[in-house]
PDB file of N, CA and C in Angstrom:
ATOM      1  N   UNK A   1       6.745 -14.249  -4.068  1.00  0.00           N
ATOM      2  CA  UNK A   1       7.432 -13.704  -2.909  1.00  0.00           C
ATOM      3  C   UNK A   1       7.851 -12.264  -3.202  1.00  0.00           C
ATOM      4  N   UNK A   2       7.785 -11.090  -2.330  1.00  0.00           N
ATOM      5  CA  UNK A   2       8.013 -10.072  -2.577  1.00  0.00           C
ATOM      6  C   UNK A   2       9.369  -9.856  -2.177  1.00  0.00           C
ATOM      7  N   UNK A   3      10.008  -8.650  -2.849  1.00  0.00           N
ATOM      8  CA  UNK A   3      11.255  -8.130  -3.011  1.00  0.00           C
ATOM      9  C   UNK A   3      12.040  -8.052  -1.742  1.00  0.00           C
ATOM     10  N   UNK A   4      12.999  -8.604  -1.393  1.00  0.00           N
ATOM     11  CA  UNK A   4      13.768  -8.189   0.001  1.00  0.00           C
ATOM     12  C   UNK A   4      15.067  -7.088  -0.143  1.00  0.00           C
ATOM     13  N   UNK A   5      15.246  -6.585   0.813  1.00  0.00           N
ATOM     14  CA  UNK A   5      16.394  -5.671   0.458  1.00  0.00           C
ATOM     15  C   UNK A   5      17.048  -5.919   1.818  1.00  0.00           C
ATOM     16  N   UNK A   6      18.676  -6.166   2.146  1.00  0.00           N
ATOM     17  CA  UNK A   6      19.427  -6.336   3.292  1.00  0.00           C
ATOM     18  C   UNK A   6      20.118  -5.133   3.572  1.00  0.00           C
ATOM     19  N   UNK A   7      20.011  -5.043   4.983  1.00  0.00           N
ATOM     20  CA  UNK A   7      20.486  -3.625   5.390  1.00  0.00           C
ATOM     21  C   UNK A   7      21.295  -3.745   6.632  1.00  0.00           C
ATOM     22  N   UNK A   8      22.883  -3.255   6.797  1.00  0.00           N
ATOM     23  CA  UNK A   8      23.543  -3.559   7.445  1.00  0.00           C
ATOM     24  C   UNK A   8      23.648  -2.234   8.195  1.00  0.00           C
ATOM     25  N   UNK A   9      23.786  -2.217   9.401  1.00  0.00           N
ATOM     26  CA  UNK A   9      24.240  -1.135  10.666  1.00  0.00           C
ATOM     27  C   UNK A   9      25.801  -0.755  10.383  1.00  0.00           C
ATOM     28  N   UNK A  10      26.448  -0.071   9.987  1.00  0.00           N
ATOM     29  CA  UNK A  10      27.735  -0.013  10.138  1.00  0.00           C
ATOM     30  C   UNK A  10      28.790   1.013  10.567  1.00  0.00           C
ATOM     31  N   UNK A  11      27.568   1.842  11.253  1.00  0.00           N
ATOM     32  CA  UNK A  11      28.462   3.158  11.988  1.00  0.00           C
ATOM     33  C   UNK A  11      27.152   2.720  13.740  1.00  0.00           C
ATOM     34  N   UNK A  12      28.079   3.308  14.500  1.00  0.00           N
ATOM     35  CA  UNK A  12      27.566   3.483  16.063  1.00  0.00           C
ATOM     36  C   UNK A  12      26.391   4.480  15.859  1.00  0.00           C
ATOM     37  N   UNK A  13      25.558   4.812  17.015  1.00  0.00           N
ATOM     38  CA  UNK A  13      24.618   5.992  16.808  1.00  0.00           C
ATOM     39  C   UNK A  13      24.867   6.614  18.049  1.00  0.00           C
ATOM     40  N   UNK A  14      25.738   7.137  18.736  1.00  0.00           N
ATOM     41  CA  UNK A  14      26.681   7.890  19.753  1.00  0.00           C
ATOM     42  C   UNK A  14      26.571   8.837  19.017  1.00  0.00           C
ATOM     43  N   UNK A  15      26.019  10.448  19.304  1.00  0.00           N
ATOM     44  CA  UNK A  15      26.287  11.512  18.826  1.00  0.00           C
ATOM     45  C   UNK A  15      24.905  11.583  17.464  1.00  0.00           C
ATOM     46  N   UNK A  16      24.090  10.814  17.539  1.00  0.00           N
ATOM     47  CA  UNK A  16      23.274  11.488  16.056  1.00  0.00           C
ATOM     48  C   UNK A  16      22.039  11.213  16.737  1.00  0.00           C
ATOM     49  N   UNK A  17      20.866  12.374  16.179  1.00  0.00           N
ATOM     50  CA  UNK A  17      19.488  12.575  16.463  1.00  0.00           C
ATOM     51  C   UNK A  17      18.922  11.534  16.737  1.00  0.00           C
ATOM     52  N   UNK A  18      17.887  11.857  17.952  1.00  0.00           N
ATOM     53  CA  UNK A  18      16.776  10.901  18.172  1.00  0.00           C
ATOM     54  C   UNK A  18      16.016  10.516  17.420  1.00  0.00           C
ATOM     55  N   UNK A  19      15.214  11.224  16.107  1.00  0.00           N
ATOM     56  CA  UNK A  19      15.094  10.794  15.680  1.00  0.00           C
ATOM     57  C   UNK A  19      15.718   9.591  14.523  1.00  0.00           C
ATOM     58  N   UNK A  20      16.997   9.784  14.330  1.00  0.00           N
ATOM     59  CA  UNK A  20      17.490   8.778  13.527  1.00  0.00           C
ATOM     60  C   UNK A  20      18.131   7.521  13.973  1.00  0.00           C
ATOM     61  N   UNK A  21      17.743   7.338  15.532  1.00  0.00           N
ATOM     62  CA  UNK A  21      18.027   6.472  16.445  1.00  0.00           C
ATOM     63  C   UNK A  21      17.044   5.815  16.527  1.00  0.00           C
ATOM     64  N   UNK A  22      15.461   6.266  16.444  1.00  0.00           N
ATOM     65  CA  UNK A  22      14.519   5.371  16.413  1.00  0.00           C
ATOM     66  C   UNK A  22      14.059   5.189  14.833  1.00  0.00           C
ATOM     67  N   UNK A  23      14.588   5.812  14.178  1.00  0.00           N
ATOM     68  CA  UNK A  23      14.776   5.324  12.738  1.00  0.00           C
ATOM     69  C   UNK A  23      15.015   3.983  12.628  1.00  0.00           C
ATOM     70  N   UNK A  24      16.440   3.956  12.902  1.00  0.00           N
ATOM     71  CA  UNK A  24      17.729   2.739  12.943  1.00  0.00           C
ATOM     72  C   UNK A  24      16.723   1.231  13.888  1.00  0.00           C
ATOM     73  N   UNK A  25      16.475   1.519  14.793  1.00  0.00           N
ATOM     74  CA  UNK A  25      15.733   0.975  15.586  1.00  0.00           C
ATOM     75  C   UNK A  25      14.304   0.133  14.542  1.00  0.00           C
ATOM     76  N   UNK A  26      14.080   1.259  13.992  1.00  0.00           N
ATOM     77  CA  UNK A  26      12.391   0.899  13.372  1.00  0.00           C
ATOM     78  C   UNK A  26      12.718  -0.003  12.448  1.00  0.00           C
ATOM     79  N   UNK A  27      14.026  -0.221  11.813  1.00  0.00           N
ATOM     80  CA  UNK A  27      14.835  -1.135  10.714  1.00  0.00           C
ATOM     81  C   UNK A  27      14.867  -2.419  11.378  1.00  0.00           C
ATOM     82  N   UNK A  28      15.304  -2.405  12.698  1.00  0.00           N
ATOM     83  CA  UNK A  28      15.499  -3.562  13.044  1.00  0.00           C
ATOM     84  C   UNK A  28      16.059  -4.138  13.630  1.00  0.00           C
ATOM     85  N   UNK A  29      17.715  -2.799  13.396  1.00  0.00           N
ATOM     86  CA  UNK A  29      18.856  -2.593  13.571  1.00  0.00           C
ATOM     87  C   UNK A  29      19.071  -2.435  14.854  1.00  0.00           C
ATOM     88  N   UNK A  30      19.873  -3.453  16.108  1.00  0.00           N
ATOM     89  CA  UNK A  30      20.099  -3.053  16.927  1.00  0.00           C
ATOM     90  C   UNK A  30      21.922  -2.516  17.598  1.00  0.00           C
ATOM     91  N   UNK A  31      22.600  -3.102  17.081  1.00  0.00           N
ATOM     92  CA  UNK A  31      23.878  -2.835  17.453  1.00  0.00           C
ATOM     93  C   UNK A  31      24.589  -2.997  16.177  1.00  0.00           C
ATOM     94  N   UNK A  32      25.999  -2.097  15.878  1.00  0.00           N
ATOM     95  CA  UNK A  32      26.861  -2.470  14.593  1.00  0.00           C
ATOM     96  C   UNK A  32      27.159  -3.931  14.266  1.00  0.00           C
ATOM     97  N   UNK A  33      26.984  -4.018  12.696  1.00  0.00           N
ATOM     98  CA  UNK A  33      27.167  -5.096  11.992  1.00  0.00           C
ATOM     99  C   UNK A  33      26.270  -6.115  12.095  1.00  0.00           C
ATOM    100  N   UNK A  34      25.021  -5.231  12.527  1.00  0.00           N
ATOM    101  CA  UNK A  34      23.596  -6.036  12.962  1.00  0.00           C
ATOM    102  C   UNK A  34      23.007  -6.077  11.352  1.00  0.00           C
ATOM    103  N   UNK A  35      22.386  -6.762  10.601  1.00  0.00           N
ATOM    104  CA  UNK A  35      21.731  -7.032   9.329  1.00  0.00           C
ATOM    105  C   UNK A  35      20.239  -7.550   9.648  1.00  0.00           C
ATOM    106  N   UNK A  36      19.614  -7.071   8.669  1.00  0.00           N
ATOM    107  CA  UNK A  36      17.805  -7.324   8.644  1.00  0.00           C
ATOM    108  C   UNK A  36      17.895  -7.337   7.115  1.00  0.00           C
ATOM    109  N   UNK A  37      16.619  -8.174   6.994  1.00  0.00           N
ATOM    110  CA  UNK A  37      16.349  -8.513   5.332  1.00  0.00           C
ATOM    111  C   UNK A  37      14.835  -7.790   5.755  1.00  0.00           C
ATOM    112  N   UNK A  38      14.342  -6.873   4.942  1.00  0.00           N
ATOM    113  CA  UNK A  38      13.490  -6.173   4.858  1.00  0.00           C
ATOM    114  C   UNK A  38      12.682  -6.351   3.549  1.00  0.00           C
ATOM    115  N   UNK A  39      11.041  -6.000   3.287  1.00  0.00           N
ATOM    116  CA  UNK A  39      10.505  -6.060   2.382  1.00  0.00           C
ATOM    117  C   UNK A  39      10.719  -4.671   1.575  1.00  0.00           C
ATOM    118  N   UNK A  40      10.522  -4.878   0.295  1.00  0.00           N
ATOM    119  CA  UNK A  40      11.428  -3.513  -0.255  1.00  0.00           C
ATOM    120  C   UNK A  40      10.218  -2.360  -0.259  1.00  0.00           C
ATOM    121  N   UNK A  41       9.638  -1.954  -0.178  1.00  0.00           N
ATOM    122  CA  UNK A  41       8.676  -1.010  -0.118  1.00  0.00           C
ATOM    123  C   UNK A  41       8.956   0.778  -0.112  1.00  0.00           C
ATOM    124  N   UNK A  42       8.523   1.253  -0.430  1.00  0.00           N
ATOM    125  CA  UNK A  42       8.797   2.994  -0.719  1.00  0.00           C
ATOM    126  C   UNK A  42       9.052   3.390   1.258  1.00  0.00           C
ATOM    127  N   UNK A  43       8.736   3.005   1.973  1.00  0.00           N
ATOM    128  CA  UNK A  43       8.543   3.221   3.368  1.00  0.00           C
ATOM    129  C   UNK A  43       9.689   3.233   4.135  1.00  0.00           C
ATOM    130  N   UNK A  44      10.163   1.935   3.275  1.00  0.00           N
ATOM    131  CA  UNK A  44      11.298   1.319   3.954  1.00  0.00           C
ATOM    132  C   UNK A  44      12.252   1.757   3.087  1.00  0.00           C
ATOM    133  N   UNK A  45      12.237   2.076   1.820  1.00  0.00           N
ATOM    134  CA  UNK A  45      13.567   3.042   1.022  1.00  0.00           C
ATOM    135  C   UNK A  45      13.560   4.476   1.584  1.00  0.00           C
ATOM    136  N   UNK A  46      12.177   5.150   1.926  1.00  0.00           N
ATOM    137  CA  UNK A  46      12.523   6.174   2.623  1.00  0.00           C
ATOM    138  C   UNK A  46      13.617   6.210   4.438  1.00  0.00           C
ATOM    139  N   UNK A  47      12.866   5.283   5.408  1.00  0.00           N
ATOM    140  CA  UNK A  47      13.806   4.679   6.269  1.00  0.00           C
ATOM    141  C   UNK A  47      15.100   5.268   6.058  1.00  0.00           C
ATOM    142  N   UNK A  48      16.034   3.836   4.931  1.00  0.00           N
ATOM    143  CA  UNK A  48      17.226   4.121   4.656  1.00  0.00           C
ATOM    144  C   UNK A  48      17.717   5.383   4.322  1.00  0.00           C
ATOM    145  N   UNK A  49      16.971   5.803   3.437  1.00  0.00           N
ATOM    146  CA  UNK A  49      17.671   7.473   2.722  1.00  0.00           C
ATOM    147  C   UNK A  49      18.003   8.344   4.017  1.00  0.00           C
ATOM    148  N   UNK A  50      16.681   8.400   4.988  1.00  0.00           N
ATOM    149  CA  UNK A  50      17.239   9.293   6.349  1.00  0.00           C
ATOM    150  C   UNK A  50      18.129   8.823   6.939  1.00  0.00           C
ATOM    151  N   UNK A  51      18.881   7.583   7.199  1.00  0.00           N
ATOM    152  CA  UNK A  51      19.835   7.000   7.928  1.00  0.00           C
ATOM    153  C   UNK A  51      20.695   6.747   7.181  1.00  0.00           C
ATOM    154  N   UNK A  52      21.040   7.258   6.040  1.00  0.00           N
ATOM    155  CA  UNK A  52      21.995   5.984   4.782  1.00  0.00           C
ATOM    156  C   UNK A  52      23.291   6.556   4.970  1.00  0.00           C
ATOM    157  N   UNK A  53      24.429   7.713   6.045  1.00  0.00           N
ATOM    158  CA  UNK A  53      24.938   7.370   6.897  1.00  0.00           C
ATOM    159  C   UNK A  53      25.631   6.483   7.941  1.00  0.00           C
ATOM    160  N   UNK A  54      24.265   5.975   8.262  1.00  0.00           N
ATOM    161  CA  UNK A  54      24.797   5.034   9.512  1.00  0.00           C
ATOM    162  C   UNK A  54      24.547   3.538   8.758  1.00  0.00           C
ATOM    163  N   UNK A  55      23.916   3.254   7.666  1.00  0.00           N
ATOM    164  CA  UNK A  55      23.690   1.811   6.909  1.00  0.00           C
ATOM    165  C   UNK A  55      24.155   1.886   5.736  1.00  0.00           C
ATOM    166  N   UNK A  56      24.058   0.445   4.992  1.00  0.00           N
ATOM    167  CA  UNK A  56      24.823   0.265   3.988  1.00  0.00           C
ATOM    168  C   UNK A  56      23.773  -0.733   3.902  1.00  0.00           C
ATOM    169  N   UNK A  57      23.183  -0.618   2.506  1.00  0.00           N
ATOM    170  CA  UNK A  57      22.743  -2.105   1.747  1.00  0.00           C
ATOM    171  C   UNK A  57      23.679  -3.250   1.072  1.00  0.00           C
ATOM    172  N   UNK A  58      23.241  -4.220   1.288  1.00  0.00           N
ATOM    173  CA  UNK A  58      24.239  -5.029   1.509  1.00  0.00           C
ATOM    174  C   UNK A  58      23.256  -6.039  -0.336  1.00  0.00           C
ATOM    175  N   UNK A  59      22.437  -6.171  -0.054  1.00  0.00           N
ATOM    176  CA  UNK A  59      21.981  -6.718  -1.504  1.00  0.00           C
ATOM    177  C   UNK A  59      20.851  -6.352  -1.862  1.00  0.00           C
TER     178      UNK A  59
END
């Protein structure tokens, strides 16, 4: 089984770029305190780094 990584929403996206709205979106993430278990991949660590702001890894 490959690597999962959990990623929690924990700021609003009121006030920040379109693009980092369909970022947030492309995660999975739809409203605060929303969580996705994601496969860990360079794609998806990049993802976070542009949004890591508005998320928090959770494990």
């Amino acid at each position: 089984m490959a690597n999962t990584i959990k990623v929690k929403l924990v700021k609003g996206l009121i006030g920040t770029k379109q693009s980092h709205r369909d970022t947030v979106r492309g995660l999975g993430l739809r409203r605060v305190n929303s969580e996705r278990e994601l496969v860990d991949t360079p794609a998806v660590r990049g993802m976070i780094n542009k949004v890591a702001y508005l998320v928090k890894v959770v494990s």
